[in-house]
PDB file of N, CA and C in Angstrom:
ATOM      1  N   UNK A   1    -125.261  90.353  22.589  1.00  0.00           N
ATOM      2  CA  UNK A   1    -126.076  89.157  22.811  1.00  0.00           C
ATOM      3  C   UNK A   1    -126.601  89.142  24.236  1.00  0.00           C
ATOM      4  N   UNK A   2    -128.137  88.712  24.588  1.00  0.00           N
ATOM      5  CA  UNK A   2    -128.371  88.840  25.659  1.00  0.00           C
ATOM      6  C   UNK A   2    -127.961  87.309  25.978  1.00  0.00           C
ATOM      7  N   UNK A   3    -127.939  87.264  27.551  1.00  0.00           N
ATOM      8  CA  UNK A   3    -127.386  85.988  28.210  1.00  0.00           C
ATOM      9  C   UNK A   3    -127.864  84.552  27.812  1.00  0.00           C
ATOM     10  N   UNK A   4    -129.042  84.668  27.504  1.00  0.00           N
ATOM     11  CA  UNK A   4    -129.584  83.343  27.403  1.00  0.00           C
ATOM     12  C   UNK A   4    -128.921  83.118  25.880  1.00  0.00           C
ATOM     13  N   UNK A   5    -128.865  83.892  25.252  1.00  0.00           N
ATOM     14  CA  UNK A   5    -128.168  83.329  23.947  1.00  0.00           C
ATOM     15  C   UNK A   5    -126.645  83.347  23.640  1.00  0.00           C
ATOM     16  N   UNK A   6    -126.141  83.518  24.697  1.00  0.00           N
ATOM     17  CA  UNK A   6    -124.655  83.522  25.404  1.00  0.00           C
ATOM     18  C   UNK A   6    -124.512  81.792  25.919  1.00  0.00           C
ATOM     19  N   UNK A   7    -125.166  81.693  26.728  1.00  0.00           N
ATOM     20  CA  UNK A   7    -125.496  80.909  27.774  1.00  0.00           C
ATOM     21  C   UNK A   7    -125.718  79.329  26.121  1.00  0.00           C
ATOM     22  N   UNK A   8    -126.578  79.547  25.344  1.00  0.00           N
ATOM     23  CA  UNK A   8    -126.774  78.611  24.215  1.00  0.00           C
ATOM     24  C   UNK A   8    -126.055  78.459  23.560  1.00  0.00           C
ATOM     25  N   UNK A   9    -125.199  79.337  23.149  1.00  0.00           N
ATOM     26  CA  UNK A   9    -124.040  79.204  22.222  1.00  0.00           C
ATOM     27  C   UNK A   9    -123.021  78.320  22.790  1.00  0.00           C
ATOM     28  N   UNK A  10    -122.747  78.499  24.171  1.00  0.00           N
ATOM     29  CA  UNK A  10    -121.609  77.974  24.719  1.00  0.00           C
ATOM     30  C   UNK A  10    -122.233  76.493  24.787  1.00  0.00           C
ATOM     31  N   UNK A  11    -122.963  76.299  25.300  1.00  0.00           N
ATOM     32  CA  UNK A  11    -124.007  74.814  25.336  1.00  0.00           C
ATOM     33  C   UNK A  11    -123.501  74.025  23.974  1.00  0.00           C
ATOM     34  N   UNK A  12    -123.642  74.858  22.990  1.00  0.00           N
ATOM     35  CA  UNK A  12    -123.674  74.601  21.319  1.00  0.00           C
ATOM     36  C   UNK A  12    -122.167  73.794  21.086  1.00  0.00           C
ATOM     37  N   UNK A  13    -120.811  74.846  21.821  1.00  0.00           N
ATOM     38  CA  UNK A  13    -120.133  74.618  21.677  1.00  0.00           C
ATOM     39  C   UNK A  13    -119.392  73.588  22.942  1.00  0.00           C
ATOM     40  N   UNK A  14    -119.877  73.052  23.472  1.00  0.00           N
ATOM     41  CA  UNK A  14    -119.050  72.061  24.935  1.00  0.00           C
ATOM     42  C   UNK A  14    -119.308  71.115  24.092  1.00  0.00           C
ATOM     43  N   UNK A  15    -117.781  70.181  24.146  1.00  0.00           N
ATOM     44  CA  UNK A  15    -117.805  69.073  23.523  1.00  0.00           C
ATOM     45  C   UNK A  15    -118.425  67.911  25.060  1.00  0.00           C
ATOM     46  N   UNK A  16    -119.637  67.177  24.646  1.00  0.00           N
ATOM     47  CA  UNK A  16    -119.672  65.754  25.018  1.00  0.00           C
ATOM     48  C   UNK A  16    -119.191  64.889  25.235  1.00  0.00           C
ATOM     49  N   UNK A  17    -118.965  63.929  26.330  1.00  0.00           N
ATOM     50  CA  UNK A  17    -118.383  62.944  26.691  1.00  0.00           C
ATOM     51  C   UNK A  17    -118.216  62.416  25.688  1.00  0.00           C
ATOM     52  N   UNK A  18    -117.568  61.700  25.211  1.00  0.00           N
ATOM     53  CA  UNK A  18    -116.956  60.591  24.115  1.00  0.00           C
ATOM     54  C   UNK A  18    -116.139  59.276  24.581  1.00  0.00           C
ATOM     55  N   UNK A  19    -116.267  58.765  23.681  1.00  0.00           N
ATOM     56  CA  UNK A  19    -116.021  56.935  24.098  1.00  0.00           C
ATOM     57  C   UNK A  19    -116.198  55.818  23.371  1.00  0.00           C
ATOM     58  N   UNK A  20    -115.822  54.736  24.586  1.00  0.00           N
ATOM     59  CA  UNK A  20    -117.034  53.944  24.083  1.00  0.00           C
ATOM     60  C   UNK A  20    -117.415  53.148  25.472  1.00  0.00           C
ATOM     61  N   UNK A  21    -119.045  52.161  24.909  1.00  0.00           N
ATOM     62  CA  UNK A  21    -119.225  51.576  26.259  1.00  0.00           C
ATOM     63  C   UNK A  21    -119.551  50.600  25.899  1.00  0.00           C
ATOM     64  N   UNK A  22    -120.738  49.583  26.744  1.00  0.00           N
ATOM     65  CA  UNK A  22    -120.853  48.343  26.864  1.00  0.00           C
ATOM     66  C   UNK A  22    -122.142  48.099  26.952  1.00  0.00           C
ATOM     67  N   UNK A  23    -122.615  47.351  26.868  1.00  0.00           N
ATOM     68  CA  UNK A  23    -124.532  46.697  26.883  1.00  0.00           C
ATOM     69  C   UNK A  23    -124.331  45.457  27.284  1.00  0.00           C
ATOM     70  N   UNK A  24    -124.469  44.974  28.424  1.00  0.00           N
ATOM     71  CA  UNK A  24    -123.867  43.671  29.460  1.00  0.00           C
ATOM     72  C   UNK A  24    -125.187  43.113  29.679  1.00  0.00           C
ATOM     73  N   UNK A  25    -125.504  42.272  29.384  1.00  0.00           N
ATOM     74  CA  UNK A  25    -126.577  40.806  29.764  1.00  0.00           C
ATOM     75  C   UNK A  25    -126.377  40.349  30.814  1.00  0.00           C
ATOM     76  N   UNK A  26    -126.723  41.205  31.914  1.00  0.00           N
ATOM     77  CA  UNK A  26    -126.735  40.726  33.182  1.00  0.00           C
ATOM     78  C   UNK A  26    -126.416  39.325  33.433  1.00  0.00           C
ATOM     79  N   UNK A  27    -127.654  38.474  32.946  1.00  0.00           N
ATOM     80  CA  UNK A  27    -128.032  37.038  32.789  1.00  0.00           C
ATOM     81  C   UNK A  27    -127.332  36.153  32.329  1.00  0.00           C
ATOM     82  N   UNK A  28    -126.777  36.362  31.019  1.00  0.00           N
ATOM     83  CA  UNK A  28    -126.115  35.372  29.952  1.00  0.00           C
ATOM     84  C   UNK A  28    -124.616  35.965  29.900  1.00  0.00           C
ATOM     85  N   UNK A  29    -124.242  37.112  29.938  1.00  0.00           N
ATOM     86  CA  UNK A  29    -122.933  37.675  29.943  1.00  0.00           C
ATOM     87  C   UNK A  29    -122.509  38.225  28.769  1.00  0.00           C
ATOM     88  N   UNK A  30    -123.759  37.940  28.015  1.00  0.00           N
ATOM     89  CA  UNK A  30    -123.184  39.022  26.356  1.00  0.00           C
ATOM     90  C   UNK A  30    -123.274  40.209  26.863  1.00  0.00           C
ATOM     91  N   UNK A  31    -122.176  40.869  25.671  1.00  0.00           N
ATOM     92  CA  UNK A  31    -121.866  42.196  25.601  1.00  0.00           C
ATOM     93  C   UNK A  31    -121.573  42.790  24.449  1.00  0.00           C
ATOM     94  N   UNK A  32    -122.430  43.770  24.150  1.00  0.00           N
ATOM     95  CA  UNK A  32    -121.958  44.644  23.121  1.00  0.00           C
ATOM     96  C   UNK A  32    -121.561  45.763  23.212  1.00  0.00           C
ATOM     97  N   UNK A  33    -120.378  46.116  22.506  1.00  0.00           N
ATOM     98  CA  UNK A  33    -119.521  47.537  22.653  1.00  0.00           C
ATOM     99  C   UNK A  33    -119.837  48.360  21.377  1.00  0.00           C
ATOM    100  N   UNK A  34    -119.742  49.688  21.815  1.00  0.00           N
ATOM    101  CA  UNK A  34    -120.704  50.742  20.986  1.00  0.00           C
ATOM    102  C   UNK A  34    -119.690  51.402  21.580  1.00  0.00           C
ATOM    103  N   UNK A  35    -119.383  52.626  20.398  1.00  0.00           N
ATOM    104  CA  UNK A  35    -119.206  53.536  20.366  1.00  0.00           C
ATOM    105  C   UNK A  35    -120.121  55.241  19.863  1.00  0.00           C
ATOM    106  N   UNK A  36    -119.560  56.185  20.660  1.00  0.00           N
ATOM    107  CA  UNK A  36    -120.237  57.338  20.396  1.00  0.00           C
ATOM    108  C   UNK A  36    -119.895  58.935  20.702  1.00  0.00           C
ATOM    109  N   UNK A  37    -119.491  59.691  19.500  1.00  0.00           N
ATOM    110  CA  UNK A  37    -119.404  61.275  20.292  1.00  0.00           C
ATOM    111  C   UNK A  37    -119.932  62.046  21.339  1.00  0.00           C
ATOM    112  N   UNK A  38    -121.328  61.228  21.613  1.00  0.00           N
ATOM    113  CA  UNK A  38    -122.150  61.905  22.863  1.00  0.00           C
ATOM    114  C   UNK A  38    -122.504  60.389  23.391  1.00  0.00           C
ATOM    115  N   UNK A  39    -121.136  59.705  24.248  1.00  0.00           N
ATOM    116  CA  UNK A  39    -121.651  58.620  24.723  1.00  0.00           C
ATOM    117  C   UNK A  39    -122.437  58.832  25.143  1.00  0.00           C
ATOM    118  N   UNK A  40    -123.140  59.396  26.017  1.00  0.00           N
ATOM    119  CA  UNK A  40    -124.611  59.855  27.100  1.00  0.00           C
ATOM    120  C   UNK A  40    -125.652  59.837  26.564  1.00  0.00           C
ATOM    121  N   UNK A  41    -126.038  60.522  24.400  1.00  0.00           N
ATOM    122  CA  UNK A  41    -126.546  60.630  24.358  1.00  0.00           C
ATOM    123  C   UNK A  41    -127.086  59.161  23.552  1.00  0.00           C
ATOM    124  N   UNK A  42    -125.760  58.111  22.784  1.00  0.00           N
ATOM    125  CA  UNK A  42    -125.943  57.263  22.659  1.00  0.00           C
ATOM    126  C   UNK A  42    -126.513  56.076  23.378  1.00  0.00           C
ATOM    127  N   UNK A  43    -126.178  56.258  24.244  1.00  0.00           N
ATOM    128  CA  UNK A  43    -126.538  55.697  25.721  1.00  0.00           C
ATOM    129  C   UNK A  43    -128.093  55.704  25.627  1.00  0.00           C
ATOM    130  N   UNK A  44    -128.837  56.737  26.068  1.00  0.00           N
ATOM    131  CA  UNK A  44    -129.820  57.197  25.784  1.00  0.00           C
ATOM    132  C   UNK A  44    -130.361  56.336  24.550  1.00  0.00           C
ATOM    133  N   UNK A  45    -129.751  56.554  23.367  1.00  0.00           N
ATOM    134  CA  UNK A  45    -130.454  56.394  21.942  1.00  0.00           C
ATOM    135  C   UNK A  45    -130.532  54.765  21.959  1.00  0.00           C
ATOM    136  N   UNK A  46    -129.768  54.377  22.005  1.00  0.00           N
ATOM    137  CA  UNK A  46    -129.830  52.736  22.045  1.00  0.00           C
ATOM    138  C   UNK A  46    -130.894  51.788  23.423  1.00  0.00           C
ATOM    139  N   UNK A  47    -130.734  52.438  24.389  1.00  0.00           N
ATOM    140  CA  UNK A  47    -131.805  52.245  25.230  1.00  0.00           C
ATOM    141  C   UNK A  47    -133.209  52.359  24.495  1.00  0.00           C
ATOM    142  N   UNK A  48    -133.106  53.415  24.367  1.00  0.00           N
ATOM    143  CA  UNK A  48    -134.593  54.176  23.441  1.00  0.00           C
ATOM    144  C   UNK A  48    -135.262  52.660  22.827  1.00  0.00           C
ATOM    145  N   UNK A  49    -134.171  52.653  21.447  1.00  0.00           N
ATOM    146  CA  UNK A  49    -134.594  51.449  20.250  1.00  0.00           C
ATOM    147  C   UNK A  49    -134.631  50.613  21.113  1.00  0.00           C
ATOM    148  N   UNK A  50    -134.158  49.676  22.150  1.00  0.00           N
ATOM    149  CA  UNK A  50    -134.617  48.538  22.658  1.00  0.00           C
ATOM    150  C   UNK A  50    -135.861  49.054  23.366  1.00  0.00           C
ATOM    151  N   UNK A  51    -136.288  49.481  24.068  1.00  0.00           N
ATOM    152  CA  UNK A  51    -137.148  49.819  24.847  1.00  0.00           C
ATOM    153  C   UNK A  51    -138.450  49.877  23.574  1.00  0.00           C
ATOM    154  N   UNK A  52    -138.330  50.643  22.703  1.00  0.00           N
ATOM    155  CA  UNK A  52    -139.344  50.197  21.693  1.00  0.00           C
ATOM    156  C   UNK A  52    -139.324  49.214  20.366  1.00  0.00           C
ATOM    157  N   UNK A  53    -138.239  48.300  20.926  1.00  0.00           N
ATOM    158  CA  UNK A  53    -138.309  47.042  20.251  1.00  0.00           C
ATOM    159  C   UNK A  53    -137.578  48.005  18.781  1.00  0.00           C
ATOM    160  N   UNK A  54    -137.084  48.173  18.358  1.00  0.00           N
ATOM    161  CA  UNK A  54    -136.320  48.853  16.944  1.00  0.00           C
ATOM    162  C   UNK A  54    -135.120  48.713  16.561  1.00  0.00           C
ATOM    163  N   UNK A  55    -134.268  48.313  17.451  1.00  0.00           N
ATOM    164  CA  UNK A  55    -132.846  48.105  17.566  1.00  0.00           C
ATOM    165  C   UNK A  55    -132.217  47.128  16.563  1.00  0.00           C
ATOM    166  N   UNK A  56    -131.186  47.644  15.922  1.00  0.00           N
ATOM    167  CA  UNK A  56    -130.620  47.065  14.467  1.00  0.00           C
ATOM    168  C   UNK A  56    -130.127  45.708  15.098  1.00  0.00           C
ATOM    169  N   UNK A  57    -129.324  45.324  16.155  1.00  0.00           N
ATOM    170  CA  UNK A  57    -129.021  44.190  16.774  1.00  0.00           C
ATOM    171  C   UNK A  57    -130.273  43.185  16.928  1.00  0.00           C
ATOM    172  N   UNK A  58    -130.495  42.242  15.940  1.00  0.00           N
ATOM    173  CA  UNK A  58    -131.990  41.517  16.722  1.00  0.00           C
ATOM    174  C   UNK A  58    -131.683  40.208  17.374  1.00  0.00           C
ATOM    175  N   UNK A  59    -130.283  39.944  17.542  1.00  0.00           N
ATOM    176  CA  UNK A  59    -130.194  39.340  18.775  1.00  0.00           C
ATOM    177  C   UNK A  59    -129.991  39.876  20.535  1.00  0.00           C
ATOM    178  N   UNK A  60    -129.913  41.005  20.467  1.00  0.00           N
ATOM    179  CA  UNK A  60    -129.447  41.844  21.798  1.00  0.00           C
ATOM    180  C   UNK A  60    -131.222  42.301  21.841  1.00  0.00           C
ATOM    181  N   UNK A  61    -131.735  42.378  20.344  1.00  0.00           N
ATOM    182  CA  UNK A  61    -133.225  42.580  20.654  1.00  0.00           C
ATOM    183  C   UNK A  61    -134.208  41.699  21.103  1.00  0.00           C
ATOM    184  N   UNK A  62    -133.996  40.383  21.064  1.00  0.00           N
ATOM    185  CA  UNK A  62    -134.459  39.637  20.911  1.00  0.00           C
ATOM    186  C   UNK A  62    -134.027  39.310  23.121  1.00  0.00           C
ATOM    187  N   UNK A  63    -132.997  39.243  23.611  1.00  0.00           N
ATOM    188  CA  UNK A  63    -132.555  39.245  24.723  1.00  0.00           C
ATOM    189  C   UNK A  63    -133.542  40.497  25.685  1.00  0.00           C
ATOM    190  N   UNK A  64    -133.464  41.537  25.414  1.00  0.00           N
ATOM    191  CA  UNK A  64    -134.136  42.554  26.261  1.00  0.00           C
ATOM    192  C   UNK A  64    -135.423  42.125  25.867  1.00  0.00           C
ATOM    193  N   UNK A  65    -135.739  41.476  24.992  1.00  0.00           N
ATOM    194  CA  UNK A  65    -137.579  41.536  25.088  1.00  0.00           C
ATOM    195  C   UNK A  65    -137.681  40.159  26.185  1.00  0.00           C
ATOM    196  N   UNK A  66    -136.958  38.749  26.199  1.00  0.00           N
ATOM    197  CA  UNK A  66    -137.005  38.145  27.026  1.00  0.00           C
ATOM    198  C   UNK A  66    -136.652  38.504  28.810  1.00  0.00           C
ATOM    199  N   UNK A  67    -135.636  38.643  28.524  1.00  0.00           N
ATOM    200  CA  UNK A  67    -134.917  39.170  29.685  1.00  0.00           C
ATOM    201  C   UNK A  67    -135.109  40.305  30.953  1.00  0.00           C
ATOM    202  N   UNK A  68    -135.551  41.609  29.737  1.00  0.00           N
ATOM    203  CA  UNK A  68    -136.362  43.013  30.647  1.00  0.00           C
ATOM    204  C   UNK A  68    -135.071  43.901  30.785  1.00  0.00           C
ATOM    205  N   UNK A  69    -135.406  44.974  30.702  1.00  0.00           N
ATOM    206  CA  UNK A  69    -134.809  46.139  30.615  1.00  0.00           C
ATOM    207  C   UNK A  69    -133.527  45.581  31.510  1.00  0.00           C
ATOM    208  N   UNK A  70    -133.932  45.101  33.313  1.00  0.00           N
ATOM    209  CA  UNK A  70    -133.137  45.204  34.286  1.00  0.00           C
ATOM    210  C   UNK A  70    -132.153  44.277  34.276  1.00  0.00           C
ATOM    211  N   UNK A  71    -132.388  43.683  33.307  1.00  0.00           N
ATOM    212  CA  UNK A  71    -131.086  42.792  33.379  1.00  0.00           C
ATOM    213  C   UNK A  71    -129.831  43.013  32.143  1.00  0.00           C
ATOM    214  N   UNK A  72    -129.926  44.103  32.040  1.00  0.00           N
ATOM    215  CA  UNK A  72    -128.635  44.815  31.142  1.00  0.00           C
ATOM    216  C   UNK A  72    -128.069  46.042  32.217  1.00  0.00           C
ATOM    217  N   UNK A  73    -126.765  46.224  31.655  1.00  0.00           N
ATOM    218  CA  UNK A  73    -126.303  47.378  32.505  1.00  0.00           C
ATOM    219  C   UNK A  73    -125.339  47.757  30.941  1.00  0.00           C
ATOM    220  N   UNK A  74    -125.479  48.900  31.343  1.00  0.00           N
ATOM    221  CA  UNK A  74    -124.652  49.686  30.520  1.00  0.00           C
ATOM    222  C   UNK A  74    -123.866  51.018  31.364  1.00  0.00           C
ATOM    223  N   UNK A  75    -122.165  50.443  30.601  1.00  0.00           N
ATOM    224  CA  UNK A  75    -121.108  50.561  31.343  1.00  0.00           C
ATOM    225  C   UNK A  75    -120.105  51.078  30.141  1.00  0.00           C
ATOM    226  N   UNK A  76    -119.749  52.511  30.508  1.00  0.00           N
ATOM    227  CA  UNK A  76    -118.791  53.311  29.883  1.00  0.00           C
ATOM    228  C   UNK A  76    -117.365  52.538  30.148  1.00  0.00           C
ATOM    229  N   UNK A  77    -116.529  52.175  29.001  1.00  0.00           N
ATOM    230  CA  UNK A  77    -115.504  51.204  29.106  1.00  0.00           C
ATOM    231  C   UNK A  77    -114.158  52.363  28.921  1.00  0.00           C
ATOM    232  N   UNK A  78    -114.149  53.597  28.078  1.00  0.00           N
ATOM    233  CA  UNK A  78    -113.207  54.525  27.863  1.00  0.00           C
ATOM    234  C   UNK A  78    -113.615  55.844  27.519  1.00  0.00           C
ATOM    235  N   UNK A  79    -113.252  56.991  28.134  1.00  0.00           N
ATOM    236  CA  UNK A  79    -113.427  57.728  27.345  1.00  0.00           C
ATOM    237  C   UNK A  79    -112.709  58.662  27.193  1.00  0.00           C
ATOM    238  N   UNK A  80    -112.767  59.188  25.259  1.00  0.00           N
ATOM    239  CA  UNK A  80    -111.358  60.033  24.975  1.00  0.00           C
ATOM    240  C   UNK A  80    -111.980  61.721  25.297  1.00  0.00           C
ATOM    241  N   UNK A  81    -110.151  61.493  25.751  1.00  0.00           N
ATOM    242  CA  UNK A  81    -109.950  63.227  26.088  1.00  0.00           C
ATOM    243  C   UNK A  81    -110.375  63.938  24.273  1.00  0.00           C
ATOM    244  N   UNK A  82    -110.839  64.939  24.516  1.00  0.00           N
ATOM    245  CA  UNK A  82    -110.362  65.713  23.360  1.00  0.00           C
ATOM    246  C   UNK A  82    -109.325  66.922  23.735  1.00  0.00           C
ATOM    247  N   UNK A  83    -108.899  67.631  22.628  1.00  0.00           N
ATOM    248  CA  UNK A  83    -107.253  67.848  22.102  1.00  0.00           C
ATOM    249  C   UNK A  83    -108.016  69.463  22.416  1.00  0.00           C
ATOM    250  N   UNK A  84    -107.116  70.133  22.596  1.00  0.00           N
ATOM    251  CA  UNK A  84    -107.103  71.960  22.468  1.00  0.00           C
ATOM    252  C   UNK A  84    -107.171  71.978  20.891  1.00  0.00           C
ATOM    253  N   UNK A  85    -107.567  73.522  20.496  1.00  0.00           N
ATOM    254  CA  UNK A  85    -107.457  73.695  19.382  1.00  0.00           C
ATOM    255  C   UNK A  85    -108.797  73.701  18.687  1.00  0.00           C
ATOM    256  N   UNK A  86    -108.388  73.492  17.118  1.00  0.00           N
ATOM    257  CA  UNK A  86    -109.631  73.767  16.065  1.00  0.00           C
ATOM    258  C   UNK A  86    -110.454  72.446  16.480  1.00  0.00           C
ATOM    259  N   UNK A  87    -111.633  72.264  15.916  1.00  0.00           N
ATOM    260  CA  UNK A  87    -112.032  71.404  16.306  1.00  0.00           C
ATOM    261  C   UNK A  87    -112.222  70.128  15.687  1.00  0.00           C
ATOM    262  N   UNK A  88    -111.303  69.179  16.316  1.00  0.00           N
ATOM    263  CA  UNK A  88    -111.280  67.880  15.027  1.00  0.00           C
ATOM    264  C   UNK A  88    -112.054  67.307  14.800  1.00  0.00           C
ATOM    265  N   UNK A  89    -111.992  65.939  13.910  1.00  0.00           N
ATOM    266  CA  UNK A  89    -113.007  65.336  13.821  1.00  0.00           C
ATOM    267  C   UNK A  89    -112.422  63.881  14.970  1.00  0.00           C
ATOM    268  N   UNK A  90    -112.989  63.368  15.502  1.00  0.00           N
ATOM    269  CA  UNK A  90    -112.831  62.565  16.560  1.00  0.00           C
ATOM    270  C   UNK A  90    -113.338  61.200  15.779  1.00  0.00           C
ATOM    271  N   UNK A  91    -114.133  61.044  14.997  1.00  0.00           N
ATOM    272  CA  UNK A  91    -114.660  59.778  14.232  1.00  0.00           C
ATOM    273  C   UNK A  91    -113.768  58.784  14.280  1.00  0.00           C
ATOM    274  N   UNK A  92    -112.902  58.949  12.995  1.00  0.00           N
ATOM    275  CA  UNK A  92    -111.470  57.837  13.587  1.00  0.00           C
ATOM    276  C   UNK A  92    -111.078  57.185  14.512  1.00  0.00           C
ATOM    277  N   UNK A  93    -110.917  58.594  15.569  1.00  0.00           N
ATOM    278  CA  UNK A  93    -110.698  57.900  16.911  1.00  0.00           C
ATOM    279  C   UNK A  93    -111.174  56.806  17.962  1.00  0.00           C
ATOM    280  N   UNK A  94    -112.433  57.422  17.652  1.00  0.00           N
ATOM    281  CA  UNK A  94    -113.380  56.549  18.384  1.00  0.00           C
ATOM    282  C   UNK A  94    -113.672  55.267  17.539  1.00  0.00           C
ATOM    283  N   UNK A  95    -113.468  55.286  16.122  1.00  0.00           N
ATOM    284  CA  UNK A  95    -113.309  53.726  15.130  1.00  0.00           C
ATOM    285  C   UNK A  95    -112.059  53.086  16.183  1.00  0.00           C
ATOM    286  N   UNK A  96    -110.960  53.431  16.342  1.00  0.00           N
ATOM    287  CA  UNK A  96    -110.126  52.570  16.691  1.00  0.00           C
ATOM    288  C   UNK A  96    -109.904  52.407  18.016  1.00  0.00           C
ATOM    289  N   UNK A  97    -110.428  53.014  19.157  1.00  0.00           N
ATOM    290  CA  UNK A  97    -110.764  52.946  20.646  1.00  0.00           C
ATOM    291  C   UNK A  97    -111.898  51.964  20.434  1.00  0.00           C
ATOM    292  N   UNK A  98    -112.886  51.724  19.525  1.00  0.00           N
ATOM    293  CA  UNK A  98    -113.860  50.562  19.647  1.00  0.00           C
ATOM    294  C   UNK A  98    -113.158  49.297  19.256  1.00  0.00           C
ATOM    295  N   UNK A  99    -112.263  49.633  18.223  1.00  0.00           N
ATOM    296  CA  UNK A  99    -111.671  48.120  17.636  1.00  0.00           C
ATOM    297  C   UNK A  99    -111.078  47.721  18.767  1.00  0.00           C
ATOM    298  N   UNK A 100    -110.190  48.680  19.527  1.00  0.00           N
ATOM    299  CA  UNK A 100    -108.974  47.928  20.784  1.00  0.00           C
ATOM    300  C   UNK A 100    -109.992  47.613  21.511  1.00  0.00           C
ATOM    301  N   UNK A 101    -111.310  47.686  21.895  1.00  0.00           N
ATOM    302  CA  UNK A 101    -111.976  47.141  22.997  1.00  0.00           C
ATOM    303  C   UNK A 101    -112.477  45.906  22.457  1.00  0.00           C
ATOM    304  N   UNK A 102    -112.891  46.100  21.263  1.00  0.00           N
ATOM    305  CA  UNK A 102    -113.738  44.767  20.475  1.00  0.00           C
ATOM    306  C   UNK A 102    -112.821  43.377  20.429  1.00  0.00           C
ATOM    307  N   UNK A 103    -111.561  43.530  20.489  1.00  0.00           N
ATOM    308  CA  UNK A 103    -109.968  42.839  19.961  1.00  0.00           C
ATOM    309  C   UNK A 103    -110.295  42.499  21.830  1.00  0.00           C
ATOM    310  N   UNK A 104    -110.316  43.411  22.947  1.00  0.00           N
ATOM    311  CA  UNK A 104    -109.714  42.886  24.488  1.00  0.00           C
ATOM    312  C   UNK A 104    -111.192  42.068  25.083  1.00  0.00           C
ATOM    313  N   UNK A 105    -112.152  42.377  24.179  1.00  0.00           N
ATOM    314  CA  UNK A 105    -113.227  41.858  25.080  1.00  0.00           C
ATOM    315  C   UNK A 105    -113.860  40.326  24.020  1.00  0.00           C
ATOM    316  N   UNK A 106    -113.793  40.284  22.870  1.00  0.00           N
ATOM    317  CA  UNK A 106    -114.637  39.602  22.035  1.00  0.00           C
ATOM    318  C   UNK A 106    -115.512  39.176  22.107  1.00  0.00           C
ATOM    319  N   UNK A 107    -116.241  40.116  21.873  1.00  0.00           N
ATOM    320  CA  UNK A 107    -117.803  39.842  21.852  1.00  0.00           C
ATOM    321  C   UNK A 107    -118.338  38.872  20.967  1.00  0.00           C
ATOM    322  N   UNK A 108    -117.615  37.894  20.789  1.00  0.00           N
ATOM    323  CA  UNK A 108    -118.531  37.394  19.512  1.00  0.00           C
ATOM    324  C   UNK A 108    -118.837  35.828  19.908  1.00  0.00           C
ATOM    325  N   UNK A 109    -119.936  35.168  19.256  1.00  0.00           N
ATOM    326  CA  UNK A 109    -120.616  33.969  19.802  1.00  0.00           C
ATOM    327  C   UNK A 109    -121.181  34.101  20.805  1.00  0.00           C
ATOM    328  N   UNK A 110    -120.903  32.962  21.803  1.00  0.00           N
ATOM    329  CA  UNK A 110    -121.264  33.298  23.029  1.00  0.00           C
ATOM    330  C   UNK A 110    -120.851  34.170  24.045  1.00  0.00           C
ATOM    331  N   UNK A 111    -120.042  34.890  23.285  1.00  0.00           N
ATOM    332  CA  UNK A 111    -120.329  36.006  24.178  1.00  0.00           C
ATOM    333  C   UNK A 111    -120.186  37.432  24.110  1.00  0.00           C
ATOM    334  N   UNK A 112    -121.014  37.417  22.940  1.00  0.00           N
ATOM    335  CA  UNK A 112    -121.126  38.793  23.108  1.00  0.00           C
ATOM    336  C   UNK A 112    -122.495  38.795  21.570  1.00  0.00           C
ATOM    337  N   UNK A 113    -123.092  40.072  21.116  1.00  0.00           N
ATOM    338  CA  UNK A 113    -123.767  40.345  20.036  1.00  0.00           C
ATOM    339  C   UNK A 113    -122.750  40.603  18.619  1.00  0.00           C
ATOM    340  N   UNK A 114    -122.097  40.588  18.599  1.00  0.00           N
ATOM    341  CA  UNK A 114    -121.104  40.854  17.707  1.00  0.00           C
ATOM    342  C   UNK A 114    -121.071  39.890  16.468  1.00  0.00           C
ATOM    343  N   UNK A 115    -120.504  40.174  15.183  1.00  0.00           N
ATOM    344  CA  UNK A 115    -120.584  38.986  14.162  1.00  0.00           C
ATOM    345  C   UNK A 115    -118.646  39.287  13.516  1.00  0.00           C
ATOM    346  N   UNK A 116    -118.361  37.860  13.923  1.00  0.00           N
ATOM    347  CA  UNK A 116    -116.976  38.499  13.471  1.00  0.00           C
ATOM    348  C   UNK A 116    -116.498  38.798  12.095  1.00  0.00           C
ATOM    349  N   UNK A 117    -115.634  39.588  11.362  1.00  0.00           N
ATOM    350  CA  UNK A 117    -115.760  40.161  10.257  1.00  0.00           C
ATOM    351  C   UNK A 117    -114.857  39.099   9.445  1.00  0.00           C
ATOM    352  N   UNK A 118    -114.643  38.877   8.440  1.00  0.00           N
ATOM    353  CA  UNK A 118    -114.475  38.008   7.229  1.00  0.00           C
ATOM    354  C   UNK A 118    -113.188  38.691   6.941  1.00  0.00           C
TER     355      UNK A 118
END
């Protein structure tokens, strides 16, 4: 293999930050916690949809169209190590690293985007 496809493979294979984080209303103090295998790239992706108005949340959507980009911060709250070895699936994990944050922060009503579950 020449280098550059040395060089891609390994790219292919580095696991991504993982986690979860936060979407903070500067202004009002809501917060929504998200989780993601490529927090960075989630990060990214959810910015994206607000920024072009698309975002499944249409109250957090409804906030950035008033509010403006600058008054959110988004803030990595944990993120998991991954394990040596084959390569797991991390999904789970990150389900229940979001629940323990969702349970310490409660996002819900006033304060946060969240709808609490039944």
């Amino acid at each position: 293999m020449d280098k550059r496809k040395v060089m891609k493979e390994e790219y292919k294979q580095a696991l991504r930050p993982m986690g979860v984080f936060q979407v903070r209303n500067l202004v009002n103090g809501k917060v929504m916690i998200v989780r993601g295998l490529n927090i960075d790239g989630k990060i990214n992706s959810t910015r994206f949809q607000l920024e072009m108005g698309s975002h499944m949340n249409k109250e957090l959507q409804q906030d950035w169209k008033t509010y403006g980009a600058d008054s959110f911060a988004f803030e990595v709250l944990e993120l998991l190590e991954p394990v040596e070895g084959p390569a797991p699936d991390y999904t789970q994990d990150l389900e229940v690293l979001e629940e323990l944050w969702l349970e310490k922060v409660q996002p819900y009503g006033e304060s946060g985007y969240h709808k609490m579950k039944s």
